[in-house]
C-alpha atoms as a PDB file:
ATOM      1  CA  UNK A   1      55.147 128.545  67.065  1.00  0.00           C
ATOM      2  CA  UNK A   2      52.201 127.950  64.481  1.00  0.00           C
ATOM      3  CA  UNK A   3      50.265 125.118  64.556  1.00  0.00           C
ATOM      4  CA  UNK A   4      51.759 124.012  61.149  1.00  0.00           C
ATOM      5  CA  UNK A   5      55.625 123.564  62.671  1.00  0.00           C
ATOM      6  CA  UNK A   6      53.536 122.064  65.704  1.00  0.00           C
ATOM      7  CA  UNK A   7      52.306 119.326  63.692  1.00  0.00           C
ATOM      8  CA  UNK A   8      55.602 118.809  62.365  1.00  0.00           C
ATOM      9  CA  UNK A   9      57.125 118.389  65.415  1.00  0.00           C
ATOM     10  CA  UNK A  10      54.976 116.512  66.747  1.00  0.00           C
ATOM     11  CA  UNK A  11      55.179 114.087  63.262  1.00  0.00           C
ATOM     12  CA  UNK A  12      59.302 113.974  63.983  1.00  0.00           C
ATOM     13  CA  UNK A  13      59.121 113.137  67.834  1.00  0.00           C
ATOM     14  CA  UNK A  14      56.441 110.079  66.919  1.00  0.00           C
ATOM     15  CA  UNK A  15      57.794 109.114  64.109  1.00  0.00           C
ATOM     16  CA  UNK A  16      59.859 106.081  65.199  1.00  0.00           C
ATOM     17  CA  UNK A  17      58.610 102.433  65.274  1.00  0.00           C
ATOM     18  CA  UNK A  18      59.166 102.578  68.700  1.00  0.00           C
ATOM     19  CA  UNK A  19      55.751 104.366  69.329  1.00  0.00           C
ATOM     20  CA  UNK A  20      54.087 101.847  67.290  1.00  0.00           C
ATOM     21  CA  UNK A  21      53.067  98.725  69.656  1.00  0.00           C
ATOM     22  CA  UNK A  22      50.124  98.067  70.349  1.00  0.00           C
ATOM     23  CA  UNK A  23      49.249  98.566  66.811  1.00  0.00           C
ATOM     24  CA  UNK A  24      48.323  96.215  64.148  1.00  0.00           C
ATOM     25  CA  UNK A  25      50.622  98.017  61.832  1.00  0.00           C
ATOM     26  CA  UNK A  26      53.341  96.401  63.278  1.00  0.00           C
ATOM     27  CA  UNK A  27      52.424  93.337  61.757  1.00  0.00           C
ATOM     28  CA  UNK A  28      53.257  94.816  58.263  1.00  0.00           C
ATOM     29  CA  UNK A  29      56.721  94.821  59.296  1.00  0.00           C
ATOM     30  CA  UNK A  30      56.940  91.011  59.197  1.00  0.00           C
ATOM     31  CA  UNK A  31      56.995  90.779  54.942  1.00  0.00           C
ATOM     32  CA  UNK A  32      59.507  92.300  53.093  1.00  0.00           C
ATOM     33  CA  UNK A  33      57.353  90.771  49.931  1.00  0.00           C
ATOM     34  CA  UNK A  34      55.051  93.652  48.716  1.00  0.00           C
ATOM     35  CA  UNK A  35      51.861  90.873  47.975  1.00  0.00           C
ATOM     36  CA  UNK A  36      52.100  89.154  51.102  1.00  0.00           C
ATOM     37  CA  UNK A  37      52.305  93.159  53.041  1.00  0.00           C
ATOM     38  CA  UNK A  38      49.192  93.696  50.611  1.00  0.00           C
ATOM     39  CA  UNK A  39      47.329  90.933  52.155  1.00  0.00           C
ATOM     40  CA  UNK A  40      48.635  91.109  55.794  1.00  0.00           C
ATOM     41  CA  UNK A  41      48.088  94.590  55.996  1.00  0.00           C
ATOM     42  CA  UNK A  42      44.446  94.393  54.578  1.00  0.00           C
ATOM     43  CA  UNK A  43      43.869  91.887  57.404  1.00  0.00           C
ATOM     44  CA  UNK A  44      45.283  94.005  60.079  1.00  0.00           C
ATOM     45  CA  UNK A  45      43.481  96.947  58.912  1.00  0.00           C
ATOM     46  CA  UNK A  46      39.867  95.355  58.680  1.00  0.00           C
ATOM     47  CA  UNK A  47      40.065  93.756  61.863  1.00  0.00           C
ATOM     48  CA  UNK A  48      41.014  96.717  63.496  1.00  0.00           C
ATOM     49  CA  UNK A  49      37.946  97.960  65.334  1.00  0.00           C
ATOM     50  CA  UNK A  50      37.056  96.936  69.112  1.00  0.00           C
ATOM     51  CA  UNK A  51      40.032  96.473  72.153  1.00  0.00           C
ATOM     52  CA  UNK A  52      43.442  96.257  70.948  1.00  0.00           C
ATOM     53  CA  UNK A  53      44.404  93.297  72.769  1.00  0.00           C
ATOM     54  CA  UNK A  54      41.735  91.803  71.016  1.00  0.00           C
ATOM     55  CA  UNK A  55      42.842  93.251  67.409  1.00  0.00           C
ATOM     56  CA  UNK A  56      46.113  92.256  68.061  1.00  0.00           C
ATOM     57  CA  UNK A  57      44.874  88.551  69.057  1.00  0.00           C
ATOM     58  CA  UNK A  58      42.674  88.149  66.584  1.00  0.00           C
ATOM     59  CA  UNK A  59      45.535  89.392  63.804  1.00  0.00           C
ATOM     60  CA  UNK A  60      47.920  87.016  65.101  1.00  0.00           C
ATOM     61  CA  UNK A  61      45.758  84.010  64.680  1.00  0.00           C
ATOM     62  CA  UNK A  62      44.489  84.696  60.908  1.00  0.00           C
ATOM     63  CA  UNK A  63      48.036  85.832  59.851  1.00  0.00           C
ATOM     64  CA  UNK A  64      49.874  82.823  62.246  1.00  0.00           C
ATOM     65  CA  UNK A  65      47.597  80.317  60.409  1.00  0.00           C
ATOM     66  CA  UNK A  66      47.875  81.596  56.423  1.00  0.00           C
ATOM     67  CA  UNK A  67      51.433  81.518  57.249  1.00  0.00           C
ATOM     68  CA  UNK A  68      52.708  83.452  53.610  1.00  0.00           C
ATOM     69  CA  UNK A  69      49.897  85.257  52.733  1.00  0.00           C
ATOM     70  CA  UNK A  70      50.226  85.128  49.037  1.00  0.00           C
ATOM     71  CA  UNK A  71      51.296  81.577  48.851  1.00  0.00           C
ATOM     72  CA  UNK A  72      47.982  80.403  51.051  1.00  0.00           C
ATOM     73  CA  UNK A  73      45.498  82.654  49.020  1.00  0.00           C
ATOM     74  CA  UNK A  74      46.909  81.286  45.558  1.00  0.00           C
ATOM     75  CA  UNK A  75      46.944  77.753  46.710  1.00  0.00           C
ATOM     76  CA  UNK A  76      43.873  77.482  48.867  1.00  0.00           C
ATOM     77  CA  UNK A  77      40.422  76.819  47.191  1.00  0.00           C
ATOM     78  CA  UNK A  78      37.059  79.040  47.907  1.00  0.00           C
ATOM     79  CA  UNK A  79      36.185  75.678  49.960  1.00  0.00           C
ATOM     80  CA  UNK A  80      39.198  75.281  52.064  1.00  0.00           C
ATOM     81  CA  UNK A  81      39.288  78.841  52.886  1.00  0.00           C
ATOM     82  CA  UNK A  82      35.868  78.765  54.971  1.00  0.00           C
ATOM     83  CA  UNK A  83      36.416  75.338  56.070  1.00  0.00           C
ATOM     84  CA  UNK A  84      40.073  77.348  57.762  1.00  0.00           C
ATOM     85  CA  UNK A  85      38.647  79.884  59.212  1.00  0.00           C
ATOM     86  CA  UNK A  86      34.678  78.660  60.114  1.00  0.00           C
ATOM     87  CA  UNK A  87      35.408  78.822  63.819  1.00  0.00           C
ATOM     88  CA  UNK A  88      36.825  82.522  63.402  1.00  0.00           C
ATOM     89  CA  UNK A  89      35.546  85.511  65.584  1.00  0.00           C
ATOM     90  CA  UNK A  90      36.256  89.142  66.175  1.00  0.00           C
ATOM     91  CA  UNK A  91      33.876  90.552  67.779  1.00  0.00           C
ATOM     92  CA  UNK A  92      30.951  91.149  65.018  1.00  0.00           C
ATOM     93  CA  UNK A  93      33.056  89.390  62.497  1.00  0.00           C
ATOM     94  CA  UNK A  94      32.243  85.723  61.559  1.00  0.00           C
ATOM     95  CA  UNK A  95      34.236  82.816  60.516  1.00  0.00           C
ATOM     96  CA  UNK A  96      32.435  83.635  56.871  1.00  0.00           C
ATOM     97  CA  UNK A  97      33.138  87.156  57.257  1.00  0.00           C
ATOM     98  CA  UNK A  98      36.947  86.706  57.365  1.00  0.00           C
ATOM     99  CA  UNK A  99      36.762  83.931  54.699  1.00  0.00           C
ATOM    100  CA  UNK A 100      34.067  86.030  52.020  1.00  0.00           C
ATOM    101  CA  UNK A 101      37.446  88.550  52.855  1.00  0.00           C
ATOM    102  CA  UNK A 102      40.585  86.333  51.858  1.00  0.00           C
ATOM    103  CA  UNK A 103      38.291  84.849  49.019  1.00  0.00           C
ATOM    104  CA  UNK A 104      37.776  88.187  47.740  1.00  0.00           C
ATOM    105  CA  UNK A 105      41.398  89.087  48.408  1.00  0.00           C
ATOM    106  CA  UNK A 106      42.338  86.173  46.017  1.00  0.00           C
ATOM    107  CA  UNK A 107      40.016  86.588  43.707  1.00  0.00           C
ATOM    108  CA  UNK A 108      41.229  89.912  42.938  1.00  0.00           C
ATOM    109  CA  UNK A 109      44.724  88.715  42.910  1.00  0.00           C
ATOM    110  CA  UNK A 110      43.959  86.080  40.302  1.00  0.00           C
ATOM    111  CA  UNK A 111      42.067  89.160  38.019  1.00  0.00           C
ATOM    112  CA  UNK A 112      45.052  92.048  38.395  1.00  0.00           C
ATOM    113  CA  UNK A 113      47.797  90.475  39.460  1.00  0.00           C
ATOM    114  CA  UNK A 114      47.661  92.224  43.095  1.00  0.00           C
ATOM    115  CA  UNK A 115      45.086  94.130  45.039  1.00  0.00           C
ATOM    116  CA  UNK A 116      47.497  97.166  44.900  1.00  0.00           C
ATOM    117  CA  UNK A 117      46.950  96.851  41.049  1.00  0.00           C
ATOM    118  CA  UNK A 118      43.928  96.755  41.453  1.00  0.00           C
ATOM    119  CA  UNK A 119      43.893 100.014  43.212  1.00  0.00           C
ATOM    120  CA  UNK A 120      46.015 102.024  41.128  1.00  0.00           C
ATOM    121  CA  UNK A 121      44.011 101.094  37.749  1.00  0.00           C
ATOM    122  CA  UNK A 122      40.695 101.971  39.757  1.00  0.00           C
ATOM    123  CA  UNK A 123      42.000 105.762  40.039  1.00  0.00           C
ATOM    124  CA  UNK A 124      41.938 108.409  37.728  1.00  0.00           C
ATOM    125  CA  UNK A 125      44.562 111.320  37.735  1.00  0.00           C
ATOM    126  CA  UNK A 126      41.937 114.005  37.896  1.00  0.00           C
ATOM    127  CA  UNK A 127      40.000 113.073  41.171  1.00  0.00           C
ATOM    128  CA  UNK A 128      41.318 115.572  43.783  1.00  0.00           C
ATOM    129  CA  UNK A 129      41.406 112.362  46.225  1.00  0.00           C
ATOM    130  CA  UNK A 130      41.867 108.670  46.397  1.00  0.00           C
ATOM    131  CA  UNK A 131      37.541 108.286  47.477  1.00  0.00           C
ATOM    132  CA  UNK A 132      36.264 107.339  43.873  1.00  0.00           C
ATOM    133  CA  UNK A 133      38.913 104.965  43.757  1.00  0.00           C
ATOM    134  CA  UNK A 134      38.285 103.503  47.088  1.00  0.00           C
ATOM    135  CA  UNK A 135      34.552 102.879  46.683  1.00  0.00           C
ATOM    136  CA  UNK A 136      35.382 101.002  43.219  1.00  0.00           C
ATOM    137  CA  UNK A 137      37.918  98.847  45.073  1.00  0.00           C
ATOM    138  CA  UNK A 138      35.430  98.303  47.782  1.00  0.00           C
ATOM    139  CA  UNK A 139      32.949  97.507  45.212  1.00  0.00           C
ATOM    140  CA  UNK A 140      35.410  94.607  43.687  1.00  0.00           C
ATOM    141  CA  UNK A 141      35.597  93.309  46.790  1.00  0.00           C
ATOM    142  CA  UNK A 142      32.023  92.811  47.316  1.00  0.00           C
ATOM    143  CA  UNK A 143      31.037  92.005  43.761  1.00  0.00           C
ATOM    144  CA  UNK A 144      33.710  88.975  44.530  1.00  0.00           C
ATOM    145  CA  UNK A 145      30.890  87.458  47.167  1.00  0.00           C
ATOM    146  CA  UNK A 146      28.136  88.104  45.142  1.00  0.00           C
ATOM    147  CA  UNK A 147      27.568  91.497  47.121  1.00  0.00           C
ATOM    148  CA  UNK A 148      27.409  90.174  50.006  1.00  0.00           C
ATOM    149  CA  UNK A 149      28.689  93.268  52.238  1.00  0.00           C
ATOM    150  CA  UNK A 150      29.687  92.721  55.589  1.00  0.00           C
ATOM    151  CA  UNK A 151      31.914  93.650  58.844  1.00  0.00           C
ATOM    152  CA  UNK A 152      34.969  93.913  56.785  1.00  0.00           C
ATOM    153  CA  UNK A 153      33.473  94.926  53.524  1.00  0.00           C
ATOM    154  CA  UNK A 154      31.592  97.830  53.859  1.00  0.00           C
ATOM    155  CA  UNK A 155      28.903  98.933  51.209  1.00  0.00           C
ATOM    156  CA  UNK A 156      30.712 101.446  48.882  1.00  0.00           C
ATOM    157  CA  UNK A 157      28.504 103.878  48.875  1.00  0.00           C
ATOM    158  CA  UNK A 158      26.971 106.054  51.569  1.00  0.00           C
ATOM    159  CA  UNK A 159      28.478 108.053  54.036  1.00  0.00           C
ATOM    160  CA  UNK A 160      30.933 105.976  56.050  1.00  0.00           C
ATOM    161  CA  UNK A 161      34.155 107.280  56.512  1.00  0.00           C
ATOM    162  CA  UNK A 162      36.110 104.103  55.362  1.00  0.00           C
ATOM    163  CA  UNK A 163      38.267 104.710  58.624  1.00  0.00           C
ATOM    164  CA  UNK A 164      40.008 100.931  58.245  1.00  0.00           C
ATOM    165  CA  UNK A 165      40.174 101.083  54.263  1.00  0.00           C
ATOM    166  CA  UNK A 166      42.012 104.375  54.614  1.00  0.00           C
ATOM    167  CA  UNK A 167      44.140 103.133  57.603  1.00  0.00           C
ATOM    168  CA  UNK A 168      45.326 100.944  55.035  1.00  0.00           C
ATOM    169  CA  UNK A 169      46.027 102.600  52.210  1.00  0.00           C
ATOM    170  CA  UNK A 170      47.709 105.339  54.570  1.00  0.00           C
ATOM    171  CA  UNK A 171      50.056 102.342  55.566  1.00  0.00           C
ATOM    172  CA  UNK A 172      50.144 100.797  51.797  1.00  0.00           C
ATOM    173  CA  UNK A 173      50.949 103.810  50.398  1.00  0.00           C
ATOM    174  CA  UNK A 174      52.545 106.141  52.636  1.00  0.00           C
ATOM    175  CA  UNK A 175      56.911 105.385  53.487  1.00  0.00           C
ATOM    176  CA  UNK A 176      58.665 106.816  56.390  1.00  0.00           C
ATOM    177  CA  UNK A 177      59.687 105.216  59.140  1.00  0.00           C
ATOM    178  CA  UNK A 178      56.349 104.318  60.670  1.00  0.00           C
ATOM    179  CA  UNK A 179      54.744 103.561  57.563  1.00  0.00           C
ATOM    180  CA  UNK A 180      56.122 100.728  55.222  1.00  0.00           C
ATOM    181  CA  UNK A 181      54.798 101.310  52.420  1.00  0.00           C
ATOM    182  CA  UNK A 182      54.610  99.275  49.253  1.00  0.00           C
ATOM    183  CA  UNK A 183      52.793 100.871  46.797  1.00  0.00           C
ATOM    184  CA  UNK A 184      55.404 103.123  45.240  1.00  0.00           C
ATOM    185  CA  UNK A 185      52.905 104.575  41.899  1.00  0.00           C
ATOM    186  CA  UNK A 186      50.437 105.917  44.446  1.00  0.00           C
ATOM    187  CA  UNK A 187      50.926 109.818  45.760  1.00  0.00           C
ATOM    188  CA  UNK A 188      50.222 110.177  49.138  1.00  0.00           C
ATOM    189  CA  UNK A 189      48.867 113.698  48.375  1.00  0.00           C
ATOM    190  CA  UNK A 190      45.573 111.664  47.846  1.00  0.00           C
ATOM    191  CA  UNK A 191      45.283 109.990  51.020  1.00  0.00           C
ATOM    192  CA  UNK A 192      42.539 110.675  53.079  1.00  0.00           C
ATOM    193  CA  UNK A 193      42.465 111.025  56.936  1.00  0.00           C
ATOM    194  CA  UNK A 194      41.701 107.872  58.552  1.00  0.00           C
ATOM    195  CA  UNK A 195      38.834 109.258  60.879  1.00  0.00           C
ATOM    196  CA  UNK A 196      36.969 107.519  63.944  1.00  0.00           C
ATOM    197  CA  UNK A 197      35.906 108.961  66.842  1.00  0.00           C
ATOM    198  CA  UNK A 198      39.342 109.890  68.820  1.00  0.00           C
ATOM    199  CA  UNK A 199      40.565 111.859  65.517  1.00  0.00           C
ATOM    200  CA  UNK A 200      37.388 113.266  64.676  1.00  0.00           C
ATOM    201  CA  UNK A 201      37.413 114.831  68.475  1.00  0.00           C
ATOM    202  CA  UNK A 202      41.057 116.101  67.905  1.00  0.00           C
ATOM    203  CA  UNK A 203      40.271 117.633  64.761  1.00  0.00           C
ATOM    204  CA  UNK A 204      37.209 119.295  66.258  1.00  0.00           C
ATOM    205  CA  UNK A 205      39.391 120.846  68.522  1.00  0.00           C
ATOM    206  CA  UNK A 206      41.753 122.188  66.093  1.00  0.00           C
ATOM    207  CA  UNK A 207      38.734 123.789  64.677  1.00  0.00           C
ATOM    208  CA  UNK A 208      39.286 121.640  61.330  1.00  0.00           C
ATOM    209  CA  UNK A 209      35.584 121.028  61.158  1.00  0.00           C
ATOM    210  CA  UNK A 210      32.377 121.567  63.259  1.00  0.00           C
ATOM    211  CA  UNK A 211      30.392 118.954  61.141  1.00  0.00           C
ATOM    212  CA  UNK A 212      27.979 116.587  63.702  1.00  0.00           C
ATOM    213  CA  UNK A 213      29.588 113.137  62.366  1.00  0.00           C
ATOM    214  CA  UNK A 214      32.625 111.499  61.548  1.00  0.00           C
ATOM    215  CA  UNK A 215      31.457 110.283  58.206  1.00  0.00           C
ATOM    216  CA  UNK A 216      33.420 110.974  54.693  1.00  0.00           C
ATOM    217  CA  UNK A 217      32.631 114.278  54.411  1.00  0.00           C
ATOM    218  CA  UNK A 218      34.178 114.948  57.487  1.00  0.00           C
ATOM    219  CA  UNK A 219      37.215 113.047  56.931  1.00  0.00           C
ATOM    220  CA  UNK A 220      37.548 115.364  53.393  1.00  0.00           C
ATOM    221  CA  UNK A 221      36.874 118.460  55.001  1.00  0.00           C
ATOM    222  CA  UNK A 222      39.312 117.646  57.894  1.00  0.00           C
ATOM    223  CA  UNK A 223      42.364 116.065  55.141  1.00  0.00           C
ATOM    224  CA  UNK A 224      42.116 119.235  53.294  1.00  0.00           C
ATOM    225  CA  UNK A 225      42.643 121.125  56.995  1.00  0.00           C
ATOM    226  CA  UNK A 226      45.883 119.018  57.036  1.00  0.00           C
ATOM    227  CA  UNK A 227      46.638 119.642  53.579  1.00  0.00           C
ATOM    228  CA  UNK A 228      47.231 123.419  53.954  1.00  0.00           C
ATOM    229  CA  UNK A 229      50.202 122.300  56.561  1.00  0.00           C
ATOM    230  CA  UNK A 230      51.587 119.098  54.121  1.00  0.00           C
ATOM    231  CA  UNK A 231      49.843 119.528  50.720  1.00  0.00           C
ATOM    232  CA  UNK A 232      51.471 116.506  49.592  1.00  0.00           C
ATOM    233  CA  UNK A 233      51.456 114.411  52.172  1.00  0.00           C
ATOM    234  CA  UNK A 234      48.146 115.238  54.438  1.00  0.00           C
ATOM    235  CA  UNK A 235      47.820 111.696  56.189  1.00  0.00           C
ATOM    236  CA  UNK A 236      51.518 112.076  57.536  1.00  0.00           C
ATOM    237  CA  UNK A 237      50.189 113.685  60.936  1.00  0.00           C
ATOM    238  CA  UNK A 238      47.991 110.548  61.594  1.00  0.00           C
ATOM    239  CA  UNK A 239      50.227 108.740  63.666  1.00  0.00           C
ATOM    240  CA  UNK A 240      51.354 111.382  66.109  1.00  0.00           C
ATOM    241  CA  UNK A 241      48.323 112.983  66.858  1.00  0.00           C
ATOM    242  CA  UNK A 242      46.375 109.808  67.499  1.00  0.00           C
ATOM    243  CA  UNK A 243      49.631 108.926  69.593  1.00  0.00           C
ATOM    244  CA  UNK A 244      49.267 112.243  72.172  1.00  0.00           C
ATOM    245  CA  UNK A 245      45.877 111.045  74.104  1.00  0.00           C
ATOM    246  CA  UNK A 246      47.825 107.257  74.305  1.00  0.00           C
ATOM    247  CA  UNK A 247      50.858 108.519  76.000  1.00  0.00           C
ATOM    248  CA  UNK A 248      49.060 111.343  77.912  1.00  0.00           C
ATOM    249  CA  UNK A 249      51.127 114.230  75.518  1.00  0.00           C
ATOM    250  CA  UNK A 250      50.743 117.683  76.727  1.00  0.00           C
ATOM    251  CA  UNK A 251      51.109 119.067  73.310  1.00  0.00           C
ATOM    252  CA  UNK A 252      47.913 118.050  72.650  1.00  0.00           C
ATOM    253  CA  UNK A 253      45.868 120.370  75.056  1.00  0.00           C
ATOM    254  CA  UNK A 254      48.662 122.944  73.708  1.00  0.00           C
ATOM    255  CA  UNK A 255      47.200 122.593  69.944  1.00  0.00           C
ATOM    256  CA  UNK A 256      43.917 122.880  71.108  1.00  0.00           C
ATOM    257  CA  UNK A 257      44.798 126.160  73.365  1.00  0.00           C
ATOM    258  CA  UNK A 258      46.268 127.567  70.345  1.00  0.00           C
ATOM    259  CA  UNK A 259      43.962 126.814  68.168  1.00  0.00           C
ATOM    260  CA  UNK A 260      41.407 128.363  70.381  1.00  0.00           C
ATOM    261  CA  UNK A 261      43.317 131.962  70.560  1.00  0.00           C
ATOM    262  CA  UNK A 262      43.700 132.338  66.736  1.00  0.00           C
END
């Protein structure tokens, strides 16, 4: 079997909701309303860095509190906002980080009409993937608190790999049954691998790169790996291959024994 109808396998036998706790995707599931999955899901993507019980807390109580995400950004002021969250923390992110965040969020809201919107009129059909896009959306986030970048909004340019901004877009963007989707006039084809450590380690043993760092470059390199196997849907193996090390999967040390006799 090749290591293309591996990874497929492997994408059918994980793909099931069932697989998905503890993840902060599973919040998503919660709004059926596109601009309050917009807003959840850009929480639960931002704060998702550190333990998972701690993600998962620390999710629970910004998303518990704003209640209908949509509703609370359009209703609260830039003053009640900070004064909600002041006593907010998650691990290196601040009561004013989360705040400068949901201000930012509404902010945008206010200018586009939704921070998917926002997204789609920041691309251009030409760029071979959705990275100039995502460092202009970036940018309007931080050009929202006066540039003030922080834990959750990461300077645009440089050579991060956006690993939480391209968790959720993957989610935003992507629909199957893991995935909810929501933002129908993107094409997945664009996405780009969410990559931190654990998937830049997999990837170096399926030979898709042998660059030193997980940064953006890497994350390119390694989408367009996955895009000879699912051209227009490269992101769709995320899931299951970050899922084999969690559940202790054989087929993972069978990819990388493969991969190492071809």
């Amino acid at each position: 079997m090749g290591l293309g109808e591996q990874l497929q396998e492997l994408y059918e036998r994980y793909n099931n909701r069932s697989f998905v706790h503890p993840d902060p995707l599973e919040f998503l599931y919660n709004y059926d309303y596109i601009k309050d999955r917009e807003i959840a899901g850009l929480i639960a993507s931002l704060l998702a860095y550190g333990r998972v019980r701690q993600i998962l807390k620390s999710v629970s109580i910004v998303l518990n509190f704003i209640g209908e995400p949509f509703n609370y950004l359009d209703l609260s002021s830039k003053k009640v906002i900070y004064q909600d969250f002041k006593n907010f923390k998650h691990r290196f992110t601040t009561g004013e980080d989360i705040s400068s965040l949901l201000y930012a969020a509404k902010e945008i809201i206010n200018e586009y009409g939704s921070i998917g919107n926002c997204f789609y009129l920041s691309m251009n059909k030409n760029d071979d993937s959705i990275l100039p896009a995502l460092r202009k959306l970036i940018k309007k986030f931080g050009e929202k608190i006066d540039n003030r970048f922080n834990s959750l909004i990461s300077i645009p340019e440089g050579s991060s790999a956006f690993k939480r901004f391209n968790l959720y877009l993957r989610w935003m963007v992507r629909k199957d049954n893991v995935d909810p989707g929501g933002w129908e006039n993107i094409s997945a084809s664009k996405l780009i691998i969410p990559l931190d450590v654990h998937m830049y380690r997999i990837c170096c043993g399926l030979n898709f790169t042998n660059r030193k760092q997980a940064d953006i470059k890497s994350a390119v390199s390694i989408t367009n790996c996955f895009k000879v196997y699912a051209p227009d849907d490269p992101v769709k193996f995320d899931f299951a291959l970050t899922r084999l090390g969690m559940n202790k999967d054989e087929s993972l040390n069978n990819l990388f024994r493969d991969c190492l006799t071809t």
